[in-house]
PDB file of N, CA and C in Angstrom:
ATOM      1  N   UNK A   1     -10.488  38.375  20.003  1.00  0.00           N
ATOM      2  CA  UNK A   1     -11.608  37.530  20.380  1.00  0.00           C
ATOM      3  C   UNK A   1     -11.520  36.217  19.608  1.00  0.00           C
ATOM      4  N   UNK A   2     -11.581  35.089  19.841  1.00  0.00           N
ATOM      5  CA  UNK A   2     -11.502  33.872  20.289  1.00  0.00           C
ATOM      6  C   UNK A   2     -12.835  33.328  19.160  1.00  0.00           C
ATOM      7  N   UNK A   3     -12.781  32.878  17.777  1.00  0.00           N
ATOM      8  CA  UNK A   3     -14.020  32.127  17.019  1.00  0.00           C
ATOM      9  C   UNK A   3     -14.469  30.938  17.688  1.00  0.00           C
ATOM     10  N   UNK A   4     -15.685  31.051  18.300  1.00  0.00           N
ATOM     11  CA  UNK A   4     -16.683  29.799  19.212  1.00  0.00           C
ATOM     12  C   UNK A   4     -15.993  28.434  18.148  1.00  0.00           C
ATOM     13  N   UNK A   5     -16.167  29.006  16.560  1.00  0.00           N
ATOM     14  CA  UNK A   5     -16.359  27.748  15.764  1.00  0.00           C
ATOM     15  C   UNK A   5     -14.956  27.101  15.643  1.00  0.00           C
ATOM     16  N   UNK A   6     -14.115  28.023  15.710  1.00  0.00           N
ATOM     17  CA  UNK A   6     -12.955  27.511  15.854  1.00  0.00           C
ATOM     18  C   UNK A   6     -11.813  26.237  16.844  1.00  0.00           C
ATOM     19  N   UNK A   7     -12.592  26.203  17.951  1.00  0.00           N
ATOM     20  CA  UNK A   7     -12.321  25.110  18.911  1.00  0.00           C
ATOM     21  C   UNK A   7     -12.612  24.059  18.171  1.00  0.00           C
ATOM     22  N   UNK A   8     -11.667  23.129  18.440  1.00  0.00           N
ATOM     23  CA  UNK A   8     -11.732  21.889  17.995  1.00  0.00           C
ATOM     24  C   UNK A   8     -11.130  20.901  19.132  1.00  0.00           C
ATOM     25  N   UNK A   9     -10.295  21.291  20.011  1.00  0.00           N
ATOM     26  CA  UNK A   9      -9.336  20.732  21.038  1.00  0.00           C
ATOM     27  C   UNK A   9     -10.527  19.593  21.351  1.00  0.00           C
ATOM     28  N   UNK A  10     -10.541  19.825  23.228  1.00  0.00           N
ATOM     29  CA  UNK A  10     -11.648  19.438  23.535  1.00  0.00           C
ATOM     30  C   UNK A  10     -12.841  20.375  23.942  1.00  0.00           C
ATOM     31  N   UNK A  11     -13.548  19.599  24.435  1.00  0.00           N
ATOM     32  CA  UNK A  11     -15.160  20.327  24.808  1.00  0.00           C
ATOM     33  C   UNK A  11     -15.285  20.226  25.766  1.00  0.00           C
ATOM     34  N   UNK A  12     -16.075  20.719  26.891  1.00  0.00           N
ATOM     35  CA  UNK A  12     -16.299  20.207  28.400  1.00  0.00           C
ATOM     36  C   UNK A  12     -17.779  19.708  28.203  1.00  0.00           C
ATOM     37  N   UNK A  13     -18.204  18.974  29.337  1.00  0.00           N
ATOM     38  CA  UNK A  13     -19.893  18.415  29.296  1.00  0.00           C
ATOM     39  C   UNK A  13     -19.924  18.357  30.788  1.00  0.00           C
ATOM     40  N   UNK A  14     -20.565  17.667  31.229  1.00  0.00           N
ATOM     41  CA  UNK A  14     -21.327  17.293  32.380  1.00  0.00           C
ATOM     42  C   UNK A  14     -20.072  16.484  33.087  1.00  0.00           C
ATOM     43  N   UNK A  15     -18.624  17.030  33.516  1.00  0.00           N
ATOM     44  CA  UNK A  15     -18.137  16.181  34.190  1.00  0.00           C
ATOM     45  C   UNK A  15     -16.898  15.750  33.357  1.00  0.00           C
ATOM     46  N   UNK A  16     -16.049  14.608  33.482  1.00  0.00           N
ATOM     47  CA  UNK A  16     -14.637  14.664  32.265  1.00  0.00           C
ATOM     48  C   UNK A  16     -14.837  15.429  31.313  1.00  0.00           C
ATOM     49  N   UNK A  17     -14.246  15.709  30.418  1.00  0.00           N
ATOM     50  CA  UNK A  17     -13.411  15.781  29.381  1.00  0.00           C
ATOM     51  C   UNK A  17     -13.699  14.970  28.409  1.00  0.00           C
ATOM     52  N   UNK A  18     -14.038  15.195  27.096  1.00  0.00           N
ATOM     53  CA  UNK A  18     -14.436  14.488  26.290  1.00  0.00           C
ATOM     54  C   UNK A  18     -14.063  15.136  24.804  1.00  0.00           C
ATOM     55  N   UNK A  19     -13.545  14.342  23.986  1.00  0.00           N
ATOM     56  CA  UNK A  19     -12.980  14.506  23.049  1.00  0.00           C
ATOM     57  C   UNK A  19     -14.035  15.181  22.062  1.00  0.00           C
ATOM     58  N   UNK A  20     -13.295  16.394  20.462  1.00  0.00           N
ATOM     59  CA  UNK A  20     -14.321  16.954  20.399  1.00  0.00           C
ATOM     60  C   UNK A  20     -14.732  15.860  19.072  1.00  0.00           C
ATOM     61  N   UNK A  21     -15.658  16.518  18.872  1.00  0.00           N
ATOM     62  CA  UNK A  21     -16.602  15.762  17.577  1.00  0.00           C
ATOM     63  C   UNK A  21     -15.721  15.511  16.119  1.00  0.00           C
ATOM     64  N   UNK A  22     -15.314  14.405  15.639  1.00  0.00           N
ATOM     65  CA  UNK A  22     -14.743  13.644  14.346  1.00  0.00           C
ATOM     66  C   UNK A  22     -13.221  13.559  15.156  1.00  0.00           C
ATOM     67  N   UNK A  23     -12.608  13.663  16.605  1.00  0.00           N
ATOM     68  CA  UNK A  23     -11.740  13.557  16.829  1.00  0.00           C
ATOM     69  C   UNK A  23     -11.240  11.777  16.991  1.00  0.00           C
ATOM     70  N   UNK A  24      -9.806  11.709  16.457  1.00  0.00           N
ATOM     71  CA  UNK A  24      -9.560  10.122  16.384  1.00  0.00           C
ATOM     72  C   UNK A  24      -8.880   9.434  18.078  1.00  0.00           C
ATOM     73  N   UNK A  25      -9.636   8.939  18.478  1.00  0.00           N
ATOM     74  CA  UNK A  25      -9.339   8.350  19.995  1.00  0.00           C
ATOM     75  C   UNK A  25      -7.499   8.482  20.068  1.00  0.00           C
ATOM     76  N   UNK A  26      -6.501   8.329  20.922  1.00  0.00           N
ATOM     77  CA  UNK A  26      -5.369   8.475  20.894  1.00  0.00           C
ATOM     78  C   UNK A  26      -4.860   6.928  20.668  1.00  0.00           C
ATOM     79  N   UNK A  27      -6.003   6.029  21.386  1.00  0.00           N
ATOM     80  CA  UNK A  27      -5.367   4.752  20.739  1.00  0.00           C
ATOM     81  C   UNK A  27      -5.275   3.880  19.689  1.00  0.00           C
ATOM     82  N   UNK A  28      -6.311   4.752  19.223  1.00  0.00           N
ATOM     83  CA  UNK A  28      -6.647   4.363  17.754  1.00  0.00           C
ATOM     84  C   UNK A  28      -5.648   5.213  17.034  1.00  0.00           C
ATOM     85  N   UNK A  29      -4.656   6.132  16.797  1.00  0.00           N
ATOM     86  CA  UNK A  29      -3.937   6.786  16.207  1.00  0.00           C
ATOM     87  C   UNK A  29      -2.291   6.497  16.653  1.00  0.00           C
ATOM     88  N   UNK A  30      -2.293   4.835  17.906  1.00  0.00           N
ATOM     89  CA  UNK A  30      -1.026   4.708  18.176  1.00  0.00           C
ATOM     90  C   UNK A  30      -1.121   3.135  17.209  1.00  0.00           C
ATOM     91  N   UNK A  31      -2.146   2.850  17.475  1.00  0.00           N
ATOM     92  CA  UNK A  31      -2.635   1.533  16.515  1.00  0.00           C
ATOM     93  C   UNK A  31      -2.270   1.823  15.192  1.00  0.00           C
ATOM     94  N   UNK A  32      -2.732   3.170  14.253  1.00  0.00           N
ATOM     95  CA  UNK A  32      -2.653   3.200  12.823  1.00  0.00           C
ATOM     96  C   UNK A  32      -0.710   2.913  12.927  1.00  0.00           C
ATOM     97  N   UNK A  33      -0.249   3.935  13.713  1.00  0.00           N
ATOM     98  CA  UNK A  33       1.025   3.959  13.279  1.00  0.00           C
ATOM     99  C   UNK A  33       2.067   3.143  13.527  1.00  0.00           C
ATOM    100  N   UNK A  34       1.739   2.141  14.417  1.00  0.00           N
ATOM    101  CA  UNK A  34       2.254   0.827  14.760  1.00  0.00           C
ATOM    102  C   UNK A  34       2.211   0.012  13.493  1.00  0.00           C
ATOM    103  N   UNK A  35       0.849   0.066  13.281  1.00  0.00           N
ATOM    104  CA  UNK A  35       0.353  -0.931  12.140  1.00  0.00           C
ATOM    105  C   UNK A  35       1.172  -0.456  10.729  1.00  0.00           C
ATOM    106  N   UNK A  36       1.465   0.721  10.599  1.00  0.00           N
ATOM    107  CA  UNK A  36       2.161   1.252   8.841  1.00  0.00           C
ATOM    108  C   UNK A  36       3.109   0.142   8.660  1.00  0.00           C
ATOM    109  N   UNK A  37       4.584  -0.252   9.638  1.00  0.00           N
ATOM    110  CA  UNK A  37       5.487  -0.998   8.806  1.00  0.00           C
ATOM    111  C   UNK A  37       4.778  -1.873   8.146  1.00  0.00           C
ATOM    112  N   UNK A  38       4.163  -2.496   9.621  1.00  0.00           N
ATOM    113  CA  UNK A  38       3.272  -4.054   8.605  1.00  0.00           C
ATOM    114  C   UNK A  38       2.710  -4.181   7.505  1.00  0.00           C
ATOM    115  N   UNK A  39       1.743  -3.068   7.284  1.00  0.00           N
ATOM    116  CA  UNK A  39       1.321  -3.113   6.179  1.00  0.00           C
ATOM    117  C   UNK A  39       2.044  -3.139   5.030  1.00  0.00           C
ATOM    118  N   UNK A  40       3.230  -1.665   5.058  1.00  0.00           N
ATOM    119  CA  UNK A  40       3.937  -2.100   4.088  1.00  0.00           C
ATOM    120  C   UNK A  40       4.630  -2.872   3.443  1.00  0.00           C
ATOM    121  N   UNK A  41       5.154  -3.571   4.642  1.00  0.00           N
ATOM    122  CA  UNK A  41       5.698  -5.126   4.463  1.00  0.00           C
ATOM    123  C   UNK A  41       4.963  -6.099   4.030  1.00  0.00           C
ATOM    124  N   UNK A  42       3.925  -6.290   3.718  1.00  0.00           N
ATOM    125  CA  UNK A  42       2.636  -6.768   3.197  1.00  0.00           C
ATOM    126  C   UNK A  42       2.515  -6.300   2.119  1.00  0.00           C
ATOM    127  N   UNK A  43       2.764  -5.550   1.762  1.00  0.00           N
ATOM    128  CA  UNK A  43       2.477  -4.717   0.237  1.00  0.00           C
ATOM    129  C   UNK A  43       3.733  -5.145  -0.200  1.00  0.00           C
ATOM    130  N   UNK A  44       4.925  -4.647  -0.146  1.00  0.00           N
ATOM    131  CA  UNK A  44       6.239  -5.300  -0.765  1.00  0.00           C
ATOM    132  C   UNK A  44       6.278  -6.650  -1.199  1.00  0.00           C
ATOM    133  N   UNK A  45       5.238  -7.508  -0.036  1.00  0.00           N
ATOM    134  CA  UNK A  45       5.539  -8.954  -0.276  1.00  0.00           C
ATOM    135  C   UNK A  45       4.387  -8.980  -1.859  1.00  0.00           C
ATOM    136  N   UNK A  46       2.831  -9.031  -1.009  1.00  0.00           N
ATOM    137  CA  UNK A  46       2.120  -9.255  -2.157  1.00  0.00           C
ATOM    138  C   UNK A  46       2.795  -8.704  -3.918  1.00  0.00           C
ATOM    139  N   UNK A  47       3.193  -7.338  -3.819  1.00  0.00           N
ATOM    140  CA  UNK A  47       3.572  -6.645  -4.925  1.00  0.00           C
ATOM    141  C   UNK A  47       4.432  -7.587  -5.921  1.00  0.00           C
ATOM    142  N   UNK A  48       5.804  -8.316  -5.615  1.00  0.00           N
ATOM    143  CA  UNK A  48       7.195  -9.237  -5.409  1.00  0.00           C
ATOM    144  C   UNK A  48       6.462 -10.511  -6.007  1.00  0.00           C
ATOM    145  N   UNK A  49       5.200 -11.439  -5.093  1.00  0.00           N
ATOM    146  CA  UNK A  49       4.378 -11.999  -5.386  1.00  0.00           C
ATOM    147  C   UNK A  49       3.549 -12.282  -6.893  1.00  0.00           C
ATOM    148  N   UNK A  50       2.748 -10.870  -7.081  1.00  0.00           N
ATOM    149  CA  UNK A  50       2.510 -10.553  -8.288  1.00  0.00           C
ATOM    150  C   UNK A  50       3.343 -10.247  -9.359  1.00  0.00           C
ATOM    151  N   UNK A  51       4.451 -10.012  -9.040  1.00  0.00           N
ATOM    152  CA  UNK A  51       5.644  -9.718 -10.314  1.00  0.00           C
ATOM    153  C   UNK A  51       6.061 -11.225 -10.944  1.00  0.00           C
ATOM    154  N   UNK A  52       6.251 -12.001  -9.609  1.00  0.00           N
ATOM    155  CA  UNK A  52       6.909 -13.119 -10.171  1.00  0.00           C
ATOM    156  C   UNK A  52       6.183 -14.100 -10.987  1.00  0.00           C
ATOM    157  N   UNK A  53       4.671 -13.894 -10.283  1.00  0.00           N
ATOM    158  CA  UNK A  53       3.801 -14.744 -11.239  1.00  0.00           C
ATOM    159  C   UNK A  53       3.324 -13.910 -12.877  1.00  0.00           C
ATOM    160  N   UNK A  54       3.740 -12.635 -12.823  1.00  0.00           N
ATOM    161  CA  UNK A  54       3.550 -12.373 -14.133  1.00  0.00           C
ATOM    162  C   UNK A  54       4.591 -12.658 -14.940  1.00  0.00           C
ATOM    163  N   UNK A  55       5.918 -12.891 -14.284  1.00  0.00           N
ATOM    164  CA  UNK A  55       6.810 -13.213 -15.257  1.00  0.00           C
ATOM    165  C   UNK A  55       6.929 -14.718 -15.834  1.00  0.00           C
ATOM    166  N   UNK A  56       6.276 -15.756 -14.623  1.00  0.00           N
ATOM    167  CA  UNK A  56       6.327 -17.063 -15.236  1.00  0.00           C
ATOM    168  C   UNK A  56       5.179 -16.917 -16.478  1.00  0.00           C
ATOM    169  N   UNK A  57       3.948 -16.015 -16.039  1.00  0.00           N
ATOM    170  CA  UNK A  57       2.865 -16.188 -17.237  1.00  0.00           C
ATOM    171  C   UNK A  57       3.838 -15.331 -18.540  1.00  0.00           C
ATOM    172  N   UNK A  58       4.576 -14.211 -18.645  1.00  0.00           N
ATOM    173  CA  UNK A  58       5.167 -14.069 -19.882  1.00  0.00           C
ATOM    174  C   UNK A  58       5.860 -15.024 -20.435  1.00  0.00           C
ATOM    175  N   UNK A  59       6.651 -15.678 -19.807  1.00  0.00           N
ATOM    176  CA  UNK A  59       7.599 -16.672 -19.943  1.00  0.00           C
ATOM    177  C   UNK A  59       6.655 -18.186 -20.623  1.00  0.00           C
ATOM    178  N   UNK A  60       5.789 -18.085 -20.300  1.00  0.00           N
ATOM    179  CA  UNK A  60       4.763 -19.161 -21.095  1.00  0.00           C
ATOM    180  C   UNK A  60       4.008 -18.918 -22.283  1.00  0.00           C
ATOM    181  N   UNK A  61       4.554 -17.572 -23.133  1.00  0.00           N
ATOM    182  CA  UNK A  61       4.180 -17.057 -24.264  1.00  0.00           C
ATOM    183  C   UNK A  61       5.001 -18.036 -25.122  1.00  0.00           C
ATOM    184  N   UNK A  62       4.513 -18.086 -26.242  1.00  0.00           N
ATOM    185  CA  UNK A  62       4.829 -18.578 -27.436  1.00  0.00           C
ATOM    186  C   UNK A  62       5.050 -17.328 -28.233  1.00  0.00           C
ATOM    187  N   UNK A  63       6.123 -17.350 -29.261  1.00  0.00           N
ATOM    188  CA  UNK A  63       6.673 -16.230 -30.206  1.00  0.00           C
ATOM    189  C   UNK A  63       5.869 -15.480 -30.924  1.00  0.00           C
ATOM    190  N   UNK A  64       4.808 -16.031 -31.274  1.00  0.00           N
ATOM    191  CA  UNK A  64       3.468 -15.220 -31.879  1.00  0.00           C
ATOM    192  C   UNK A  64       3.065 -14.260 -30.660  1.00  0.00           C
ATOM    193  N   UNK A  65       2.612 -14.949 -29.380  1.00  0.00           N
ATOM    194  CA  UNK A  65       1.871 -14.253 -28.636  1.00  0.00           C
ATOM    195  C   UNK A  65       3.183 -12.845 -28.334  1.00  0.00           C
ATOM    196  N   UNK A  66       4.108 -13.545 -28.079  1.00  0.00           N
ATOM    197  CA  UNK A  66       5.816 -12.313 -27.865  1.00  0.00           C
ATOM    198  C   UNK A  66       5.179 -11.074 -28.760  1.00  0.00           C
ATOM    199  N   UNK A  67       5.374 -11.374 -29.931  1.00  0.00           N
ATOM    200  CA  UNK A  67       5.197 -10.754 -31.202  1.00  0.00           C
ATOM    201  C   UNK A  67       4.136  -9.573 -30.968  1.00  0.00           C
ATOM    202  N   UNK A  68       2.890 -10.195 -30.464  1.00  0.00           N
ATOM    203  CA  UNK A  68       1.661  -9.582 -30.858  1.00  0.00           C
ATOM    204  C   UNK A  68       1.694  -8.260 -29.532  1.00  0.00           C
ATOM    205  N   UNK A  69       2.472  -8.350 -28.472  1.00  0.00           N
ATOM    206  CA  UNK A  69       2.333  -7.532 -27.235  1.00  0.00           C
ATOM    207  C   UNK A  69       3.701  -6.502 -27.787  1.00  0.00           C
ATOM    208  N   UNK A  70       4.792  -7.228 -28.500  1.00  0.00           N
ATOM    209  CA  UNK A  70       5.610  -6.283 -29.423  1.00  0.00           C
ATOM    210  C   UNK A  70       7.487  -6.481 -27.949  1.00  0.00           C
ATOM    211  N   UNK A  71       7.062  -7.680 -27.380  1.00  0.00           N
ATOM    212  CA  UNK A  71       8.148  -8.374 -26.403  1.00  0.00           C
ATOM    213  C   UNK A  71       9.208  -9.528 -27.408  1.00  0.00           C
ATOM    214  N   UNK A  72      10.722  -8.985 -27.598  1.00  0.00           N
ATOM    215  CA  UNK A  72      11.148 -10.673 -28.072  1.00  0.00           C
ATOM    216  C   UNK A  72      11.529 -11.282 -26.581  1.00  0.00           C
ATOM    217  N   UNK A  73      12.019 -12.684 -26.714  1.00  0.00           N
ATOM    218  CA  UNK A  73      12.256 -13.420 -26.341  1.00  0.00           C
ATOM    219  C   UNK A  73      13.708 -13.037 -25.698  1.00  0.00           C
ATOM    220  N   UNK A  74      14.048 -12.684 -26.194  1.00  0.00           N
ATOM    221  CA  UNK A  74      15.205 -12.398 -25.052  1.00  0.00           C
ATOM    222  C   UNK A  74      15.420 -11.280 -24.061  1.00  0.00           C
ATOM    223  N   UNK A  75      13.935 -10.503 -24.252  1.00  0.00           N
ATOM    224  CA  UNK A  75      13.613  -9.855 -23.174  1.00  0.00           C
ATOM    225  C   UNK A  75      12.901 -10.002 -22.362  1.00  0.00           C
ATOM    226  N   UNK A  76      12.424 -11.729 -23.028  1.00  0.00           N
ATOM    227  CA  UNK A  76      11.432 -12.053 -21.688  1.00  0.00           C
ATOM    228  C   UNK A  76      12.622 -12.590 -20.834  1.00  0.00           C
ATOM    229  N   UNK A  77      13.689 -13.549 -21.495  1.00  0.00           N
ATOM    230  CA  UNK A  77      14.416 -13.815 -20.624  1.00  0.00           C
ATOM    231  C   UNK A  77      15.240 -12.697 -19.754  1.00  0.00           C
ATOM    232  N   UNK A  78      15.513 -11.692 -20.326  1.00  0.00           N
ATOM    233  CA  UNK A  78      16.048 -10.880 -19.430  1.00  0.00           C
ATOM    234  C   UNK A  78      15.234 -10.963 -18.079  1.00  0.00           C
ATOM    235  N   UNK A  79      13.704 -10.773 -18.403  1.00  0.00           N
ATOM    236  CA  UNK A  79      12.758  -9.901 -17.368  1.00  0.00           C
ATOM    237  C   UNK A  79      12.887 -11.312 -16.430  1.00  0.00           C
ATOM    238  N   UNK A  80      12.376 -12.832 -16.835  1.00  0.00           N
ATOM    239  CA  UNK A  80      12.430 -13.684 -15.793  1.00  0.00           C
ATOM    240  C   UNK A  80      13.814 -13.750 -15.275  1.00  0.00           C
ATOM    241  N   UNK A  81      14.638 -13.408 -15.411  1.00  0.00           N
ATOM    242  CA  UNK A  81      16.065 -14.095 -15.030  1.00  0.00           C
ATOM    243  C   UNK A  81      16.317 -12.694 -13.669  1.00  0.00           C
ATOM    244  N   UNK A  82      15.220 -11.888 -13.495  1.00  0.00           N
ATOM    245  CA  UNK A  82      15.666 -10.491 -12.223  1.00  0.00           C
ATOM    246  C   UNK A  82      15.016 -11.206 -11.363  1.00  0.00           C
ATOM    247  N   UNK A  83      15.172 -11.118  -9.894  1.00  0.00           N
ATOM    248  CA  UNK A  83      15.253 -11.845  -8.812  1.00  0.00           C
ATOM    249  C   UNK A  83      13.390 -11.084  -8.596  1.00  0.00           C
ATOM    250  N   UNK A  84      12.930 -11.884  -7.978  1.00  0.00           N
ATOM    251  CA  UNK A  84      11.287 -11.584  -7.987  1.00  0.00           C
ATOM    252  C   UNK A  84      11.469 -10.334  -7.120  1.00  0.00           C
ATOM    253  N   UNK A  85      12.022  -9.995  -6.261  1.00  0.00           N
ATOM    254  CA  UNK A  85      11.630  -8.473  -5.494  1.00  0.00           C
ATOM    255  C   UNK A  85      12.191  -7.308  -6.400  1.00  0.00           C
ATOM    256  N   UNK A  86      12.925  -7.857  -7.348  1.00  0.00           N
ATOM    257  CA  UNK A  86      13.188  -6.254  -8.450  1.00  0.00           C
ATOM    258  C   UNK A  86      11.964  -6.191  -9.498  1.00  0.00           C
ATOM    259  N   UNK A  87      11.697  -4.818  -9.278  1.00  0.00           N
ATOM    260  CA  UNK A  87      10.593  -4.193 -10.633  1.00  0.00           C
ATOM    261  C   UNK A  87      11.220  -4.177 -12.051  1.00  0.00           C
TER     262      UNK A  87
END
């Protein structure tokens, strides 16, 4: 025997077919997955973005400030001298 509560598919009503209750429309679930590369490609960029501007702001430390975060100087240059899309 068959749990009533268990259906989730669809439901019938008064006529079509109608999707059941918290179900995600089908075009709205061809939309999310269309949309993933983009986003991620958006995230790679922004991410790349934010790296590079943190490395010009290390790179604008003075040897005290180096000092005090416990960075020398020739590891800042290491870090600015990697191409902005490497972590």
């Amino acid at each position: 025997m068959e749990d009533p509560m268990r259906h989730t598919d669809v439901t019938s009503s008064s006529g079509p077919y109608t999707a059941a209750p918290g179900a995600v429309p089908a075009a709205d679930r061809v939309t999310r997955v269309a949309s993933r590369p983009l986003w991620r490609l958006l995230d790679v960029l922004f991410s790349a973005m934010e790296r590079r501007k943190q490395r010009h702001a290390l790179m604008r430390l003075d040897d005290h400030q180096l000092k005090d975060i416990g960075v020398s100087r020739s590891e800042v240059e290491q870090e600015v001298s990697k191409p902005f899309w490497r972590g």
